[in-house]
C-alpha atoms as a PDB file:
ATOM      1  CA  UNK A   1     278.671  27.491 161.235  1.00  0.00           C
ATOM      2  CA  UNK A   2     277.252  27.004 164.796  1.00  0.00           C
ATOM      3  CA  UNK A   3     275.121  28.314 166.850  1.00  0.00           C
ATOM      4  CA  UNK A   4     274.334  29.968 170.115  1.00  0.00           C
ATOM      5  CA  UNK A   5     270.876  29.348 171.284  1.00  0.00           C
ATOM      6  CA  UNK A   6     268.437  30.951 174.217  1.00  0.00           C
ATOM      7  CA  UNK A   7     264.995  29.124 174.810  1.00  0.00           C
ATOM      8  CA  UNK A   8     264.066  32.601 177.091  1.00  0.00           C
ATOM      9  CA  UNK A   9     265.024  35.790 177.042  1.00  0.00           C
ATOM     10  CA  UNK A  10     267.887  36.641 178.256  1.00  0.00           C
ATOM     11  CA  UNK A  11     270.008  39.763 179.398  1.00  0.00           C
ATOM     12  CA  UNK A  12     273.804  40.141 179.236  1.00  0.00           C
ATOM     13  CA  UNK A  13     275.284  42.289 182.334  1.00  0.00           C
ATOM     14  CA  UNK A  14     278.513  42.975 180.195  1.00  0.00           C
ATOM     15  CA  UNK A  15     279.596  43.123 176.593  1.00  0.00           C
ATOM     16  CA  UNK A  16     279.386  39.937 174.657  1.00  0.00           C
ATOM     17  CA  UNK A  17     280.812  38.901 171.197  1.00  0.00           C
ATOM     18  CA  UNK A  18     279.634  35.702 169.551  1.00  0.00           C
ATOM     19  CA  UNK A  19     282.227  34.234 166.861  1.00  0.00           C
ATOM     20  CA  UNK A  20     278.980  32.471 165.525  1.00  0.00           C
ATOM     21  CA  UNK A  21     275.429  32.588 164.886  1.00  0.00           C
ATOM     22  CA  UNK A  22     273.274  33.415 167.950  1.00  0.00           C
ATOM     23  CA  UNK A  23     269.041  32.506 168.382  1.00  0.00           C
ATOM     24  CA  UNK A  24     267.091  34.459 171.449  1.00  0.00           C
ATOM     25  CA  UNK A  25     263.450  33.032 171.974  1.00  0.00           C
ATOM     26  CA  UNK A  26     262.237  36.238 172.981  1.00  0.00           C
ATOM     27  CA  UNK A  27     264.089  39.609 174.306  1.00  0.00           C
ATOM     28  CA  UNK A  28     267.533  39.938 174.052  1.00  0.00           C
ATOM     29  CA  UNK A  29     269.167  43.110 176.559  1.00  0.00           C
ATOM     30  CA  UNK A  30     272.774  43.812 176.379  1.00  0.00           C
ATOM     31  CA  UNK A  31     275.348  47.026 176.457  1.00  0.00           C
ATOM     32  CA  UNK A  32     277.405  46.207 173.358  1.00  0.00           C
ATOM     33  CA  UNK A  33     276.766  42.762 171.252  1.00  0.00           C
ATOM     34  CA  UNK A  34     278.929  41.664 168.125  1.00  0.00           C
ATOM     35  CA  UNK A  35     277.733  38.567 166.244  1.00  0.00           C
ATOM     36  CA  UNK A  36     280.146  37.271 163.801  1.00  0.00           C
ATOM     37  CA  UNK A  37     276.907  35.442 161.677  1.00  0.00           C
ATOM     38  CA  UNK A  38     273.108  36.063 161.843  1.00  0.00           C
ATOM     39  CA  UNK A  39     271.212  37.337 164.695  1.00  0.00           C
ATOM     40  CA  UNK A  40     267.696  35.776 165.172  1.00  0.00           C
ATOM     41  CA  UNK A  41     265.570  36.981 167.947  1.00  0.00           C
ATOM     42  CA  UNK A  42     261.764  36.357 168.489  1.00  0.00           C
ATOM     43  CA  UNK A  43     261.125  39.782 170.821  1.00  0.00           C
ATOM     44  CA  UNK A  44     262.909  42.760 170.841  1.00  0.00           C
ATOM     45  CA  UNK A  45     266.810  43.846 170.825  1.00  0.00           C
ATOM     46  CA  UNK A  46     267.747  46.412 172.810  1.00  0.00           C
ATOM     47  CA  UNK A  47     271.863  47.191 172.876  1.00  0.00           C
ATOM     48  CA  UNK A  48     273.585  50.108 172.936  1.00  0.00           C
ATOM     49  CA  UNK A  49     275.863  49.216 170.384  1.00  0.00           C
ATOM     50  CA  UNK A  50     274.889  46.009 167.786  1.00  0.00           C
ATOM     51  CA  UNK A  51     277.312  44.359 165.305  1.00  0.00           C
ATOM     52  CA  UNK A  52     276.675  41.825 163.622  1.00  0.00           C
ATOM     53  CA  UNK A  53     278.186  40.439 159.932  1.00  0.00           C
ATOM     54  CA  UNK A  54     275.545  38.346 159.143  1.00  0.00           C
ATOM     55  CA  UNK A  55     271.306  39.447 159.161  1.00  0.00           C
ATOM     56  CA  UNK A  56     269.355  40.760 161.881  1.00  0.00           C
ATOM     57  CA  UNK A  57     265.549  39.512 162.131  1.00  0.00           C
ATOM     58  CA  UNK A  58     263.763  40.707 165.126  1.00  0.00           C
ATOM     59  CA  UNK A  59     260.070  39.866 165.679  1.00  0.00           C
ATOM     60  CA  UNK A  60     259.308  42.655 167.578  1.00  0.00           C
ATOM     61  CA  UNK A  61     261.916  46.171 167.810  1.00  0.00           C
ATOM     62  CA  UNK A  62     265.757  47.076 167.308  1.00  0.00           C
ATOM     63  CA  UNK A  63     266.688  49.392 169.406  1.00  0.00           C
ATOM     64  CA  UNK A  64     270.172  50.247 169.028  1.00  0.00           C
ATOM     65  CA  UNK A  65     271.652  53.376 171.121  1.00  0.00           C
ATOM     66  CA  UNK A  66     274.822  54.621 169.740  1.00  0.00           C
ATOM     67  CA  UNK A  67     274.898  52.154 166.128  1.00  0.00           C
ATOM     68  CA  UNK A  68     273.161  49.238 164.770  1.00  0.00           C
ATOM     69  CA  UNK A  69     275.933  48.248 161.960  1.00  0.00           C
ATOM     70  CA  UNK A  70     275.179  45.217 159.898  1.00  0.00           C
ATOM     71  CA  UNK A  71     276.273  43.548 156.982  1.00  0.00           C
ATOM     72  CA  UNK A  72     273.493  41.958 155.679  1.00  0.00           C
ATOM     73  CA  UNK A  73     270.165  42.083 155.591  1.00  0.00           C
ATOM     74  CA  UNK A  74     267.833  43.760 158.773  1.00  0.00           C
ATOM     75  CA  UNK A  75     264.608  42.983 159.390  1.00  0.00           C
ATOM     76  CA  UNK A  76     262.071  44.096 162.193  1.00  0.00           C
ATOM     77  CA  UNK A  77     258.216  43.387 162.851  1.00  0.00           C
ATOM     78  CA  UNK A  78     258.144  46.917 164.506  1.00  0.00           C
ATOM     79  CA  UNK A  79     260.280  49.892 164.931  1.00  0.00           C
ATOM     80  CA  UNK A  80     263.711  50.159 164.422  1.00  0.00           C
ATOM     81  CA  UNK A  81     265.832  53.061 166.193  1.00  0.00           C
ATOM     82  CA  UNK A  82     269.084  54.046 166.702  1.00  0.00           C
ATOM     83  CA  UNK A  83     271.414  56.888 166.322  1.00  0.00           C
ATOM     84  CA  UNK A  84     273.563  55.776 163.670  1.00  0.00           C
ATOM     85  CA  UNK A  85     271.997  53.112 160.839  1.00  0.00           C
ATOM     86  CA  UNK A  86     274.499  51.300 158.479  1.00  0.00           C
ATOM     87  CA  UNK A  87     273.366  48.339 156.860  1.00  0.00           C
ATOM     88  CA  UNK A  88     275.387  46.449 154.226  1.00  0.00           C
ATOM     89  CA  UNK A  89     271.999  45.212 152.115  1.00  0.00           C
ATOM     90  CA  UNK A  90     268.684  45.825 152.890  1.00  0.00           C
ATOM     91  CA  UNK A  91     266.652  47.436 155.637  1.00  0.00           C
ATOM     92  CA  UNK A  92     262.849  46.818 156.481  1.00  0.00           C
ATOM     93  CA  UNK A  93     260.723  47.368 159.093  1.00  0.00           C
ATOM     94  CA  UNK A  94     257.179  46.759 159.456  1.00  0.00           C
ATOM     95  CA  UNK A  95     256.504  50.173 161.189  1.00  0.00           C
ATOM     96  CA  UNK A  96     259.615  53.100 161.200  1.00  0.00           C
ATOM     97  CA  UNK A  97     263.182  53.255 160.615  1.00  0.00           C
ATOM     98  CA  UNK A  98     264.505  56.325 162.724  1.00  0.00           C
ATOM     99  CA  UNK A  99     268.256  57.495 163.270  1.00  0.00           C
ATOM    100  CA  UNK A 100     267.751  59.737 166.029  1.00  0.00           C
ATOM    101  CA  UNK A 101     270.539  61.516 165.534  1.00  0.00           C
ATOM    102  CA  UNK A 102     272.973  60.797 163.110  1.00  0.00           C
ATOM    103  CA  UNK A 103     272.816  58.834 159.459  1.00  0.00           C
ATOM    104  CA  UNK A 104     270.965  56.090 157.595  1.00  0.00           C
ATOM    105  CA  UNK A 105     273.640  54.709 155.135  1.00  0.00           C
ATOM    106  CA  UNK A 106     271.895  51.140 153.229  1.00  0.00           C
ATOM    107  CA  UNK A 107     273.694  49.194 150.524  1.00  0.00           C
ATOM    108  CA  UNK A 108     270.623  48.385 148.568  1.00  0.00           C
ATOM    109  CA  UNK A 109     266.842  48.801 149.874  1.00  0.00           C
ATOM    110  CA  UNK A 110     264.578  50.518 152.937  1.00  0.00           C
ATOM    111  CA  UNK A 111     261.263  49.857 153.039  1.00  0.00           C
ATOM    112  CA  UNK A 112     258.825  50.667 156.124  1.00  0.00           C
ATOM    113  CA  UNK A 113     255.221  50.628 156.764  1.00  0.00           C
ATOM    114  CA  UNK A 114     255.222  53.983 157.850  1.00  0.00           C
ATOM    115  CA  UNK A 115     258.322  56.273 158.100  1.00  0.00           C
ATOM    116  CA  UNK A 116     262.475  56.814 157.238  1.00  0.00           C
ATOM    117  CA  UNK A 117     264.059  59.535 159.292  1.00  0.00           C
ATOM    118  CA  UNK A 118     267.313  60.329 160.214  1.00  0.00           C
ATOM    119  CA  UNK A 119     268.798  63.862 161.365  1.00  0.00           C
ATOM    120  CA  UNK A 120     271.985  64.173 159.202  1.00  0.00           C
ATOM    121  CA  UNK A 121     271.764  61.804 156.159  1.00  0.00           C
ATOM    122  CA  UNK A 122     270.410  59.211 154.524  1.00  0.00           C
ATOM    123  CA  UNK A 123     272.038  57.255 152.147  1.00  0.00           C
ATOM    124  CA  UNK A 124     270.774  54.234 149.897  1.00  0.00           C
ATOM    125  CA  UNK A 125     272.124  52.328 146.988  1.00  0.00           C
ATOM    126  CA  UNK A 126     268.721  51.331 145.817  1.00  0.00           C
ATOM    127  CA  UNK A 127     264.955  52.327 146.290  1.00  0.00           C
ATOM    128  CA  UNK A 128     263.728  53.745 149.694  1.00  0.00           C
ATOM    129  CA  UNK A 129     259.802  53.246 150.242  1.00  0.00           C
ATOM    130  CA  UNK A 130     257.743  54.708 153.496  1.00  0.00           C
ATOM    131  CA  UNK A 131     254.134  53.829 153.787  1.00  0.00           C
ATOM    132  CA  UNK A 132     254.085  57.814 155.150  1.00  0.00           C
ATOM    133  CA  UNK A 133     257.267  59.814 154.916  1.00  0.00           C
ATOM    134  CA  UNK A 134     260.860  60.249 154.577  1.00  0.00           C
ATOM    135  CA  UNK A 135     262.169  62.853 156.868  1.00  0.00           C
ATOM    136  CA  UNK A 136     265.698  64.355 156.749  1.00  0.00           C
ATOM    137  CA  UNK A 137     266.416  67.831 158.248  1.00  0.00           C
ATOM    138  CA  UNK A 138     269.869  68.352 156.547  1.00  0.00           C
ATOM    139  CA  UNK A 139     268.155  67.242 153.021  1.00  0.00           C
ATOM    140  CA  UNK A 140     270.910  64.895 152.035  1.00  0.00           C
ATOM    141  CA  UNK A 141     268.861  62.239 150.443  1.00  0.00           C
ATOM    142  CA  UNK A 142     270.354  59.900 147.840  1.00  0.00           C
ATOM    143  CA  UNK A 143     269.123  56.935 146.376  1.00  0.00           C
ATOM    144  CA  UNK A 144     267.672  55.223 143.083  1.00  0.00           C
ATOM    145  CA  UNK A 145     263.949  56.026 143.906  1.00  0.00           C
ATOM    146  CA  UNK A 146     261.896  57.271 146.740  1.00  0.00           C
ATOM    147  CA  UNK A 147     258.609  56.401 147.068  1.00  0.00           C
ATOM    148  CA  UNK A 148     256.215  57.718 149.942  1.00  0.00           C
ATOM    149  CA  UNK A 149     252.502  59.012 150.453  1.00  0.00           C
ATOM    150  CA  UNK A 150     253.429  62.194 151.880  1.00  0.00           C
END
């Protein structure tokens, strides 16, 4: 499969699909992205909607408005937000996983350094770990295992 590549970081003015891989060296700023393989970006991601059927690694945040839907693996050096979470495999994140609003729904694993938190659900096929807490108002919790300190 190819692949798109940015040396900088870049910004897209308008909603942008990929129908392959795509590589930002630093921030990547856009309204609605769809990647149809992996999305690699140094920095930070900031969309309001992010699709992508491949993994997500971010060396900084995610920071995905509305959804960040993925079916593979995420993984962020920082925070990852958005209102709606659904990840095909696994989900970790050096610092939080939040859905602001909405659901957390993970095929197999979340694991963050500190917490999990999501207003309506959340949703895991495996283990969840927090290196603090897992927070859910509605207390709809399912998974495997939770581990946590608080």
């Amino acid at each position: 499969m190819s692949q798109a590549s940015y040396p900088q970081s870049v910004t897209f003015s308008k909603n942008m699909e990929f129908d392959e891989s795509l590589e930002v060296d630093g921030d990547l700023m856009c309204s609605r992205l769809v990647v149809h393989g992996n999305l690699t970006v140094s920095g930070s991601v900031i969309a309001t909607f992010l699709q992508v059927e491949g993994n997500v690694t971010a060396g900084r945040s995610i920071e995905a408005g509305v959804l960040l839907r993925v079916a593979g693996d995420v993984t962020a050096g920082q925070d990852i937000y958005a209102r709606n979470i659904e990840v095909g495999k696994t989900i970790t994140s050096k610092r939080s996983i939040i859905a602001n609003g909405g659901a957390i729904v993970v095929g197999h694993a979340i694991t963050a350094g500190r917490a999990v938190e999501a207003k309506q659900l959340i949703h895991c096929g495996g283990a969840i770990q927090a290196g603090s807490w897992v927070m859910c108002p509605a207390l709809d919790i399912k998974c495997t295992e939770l581990r946590h300190r608080l």
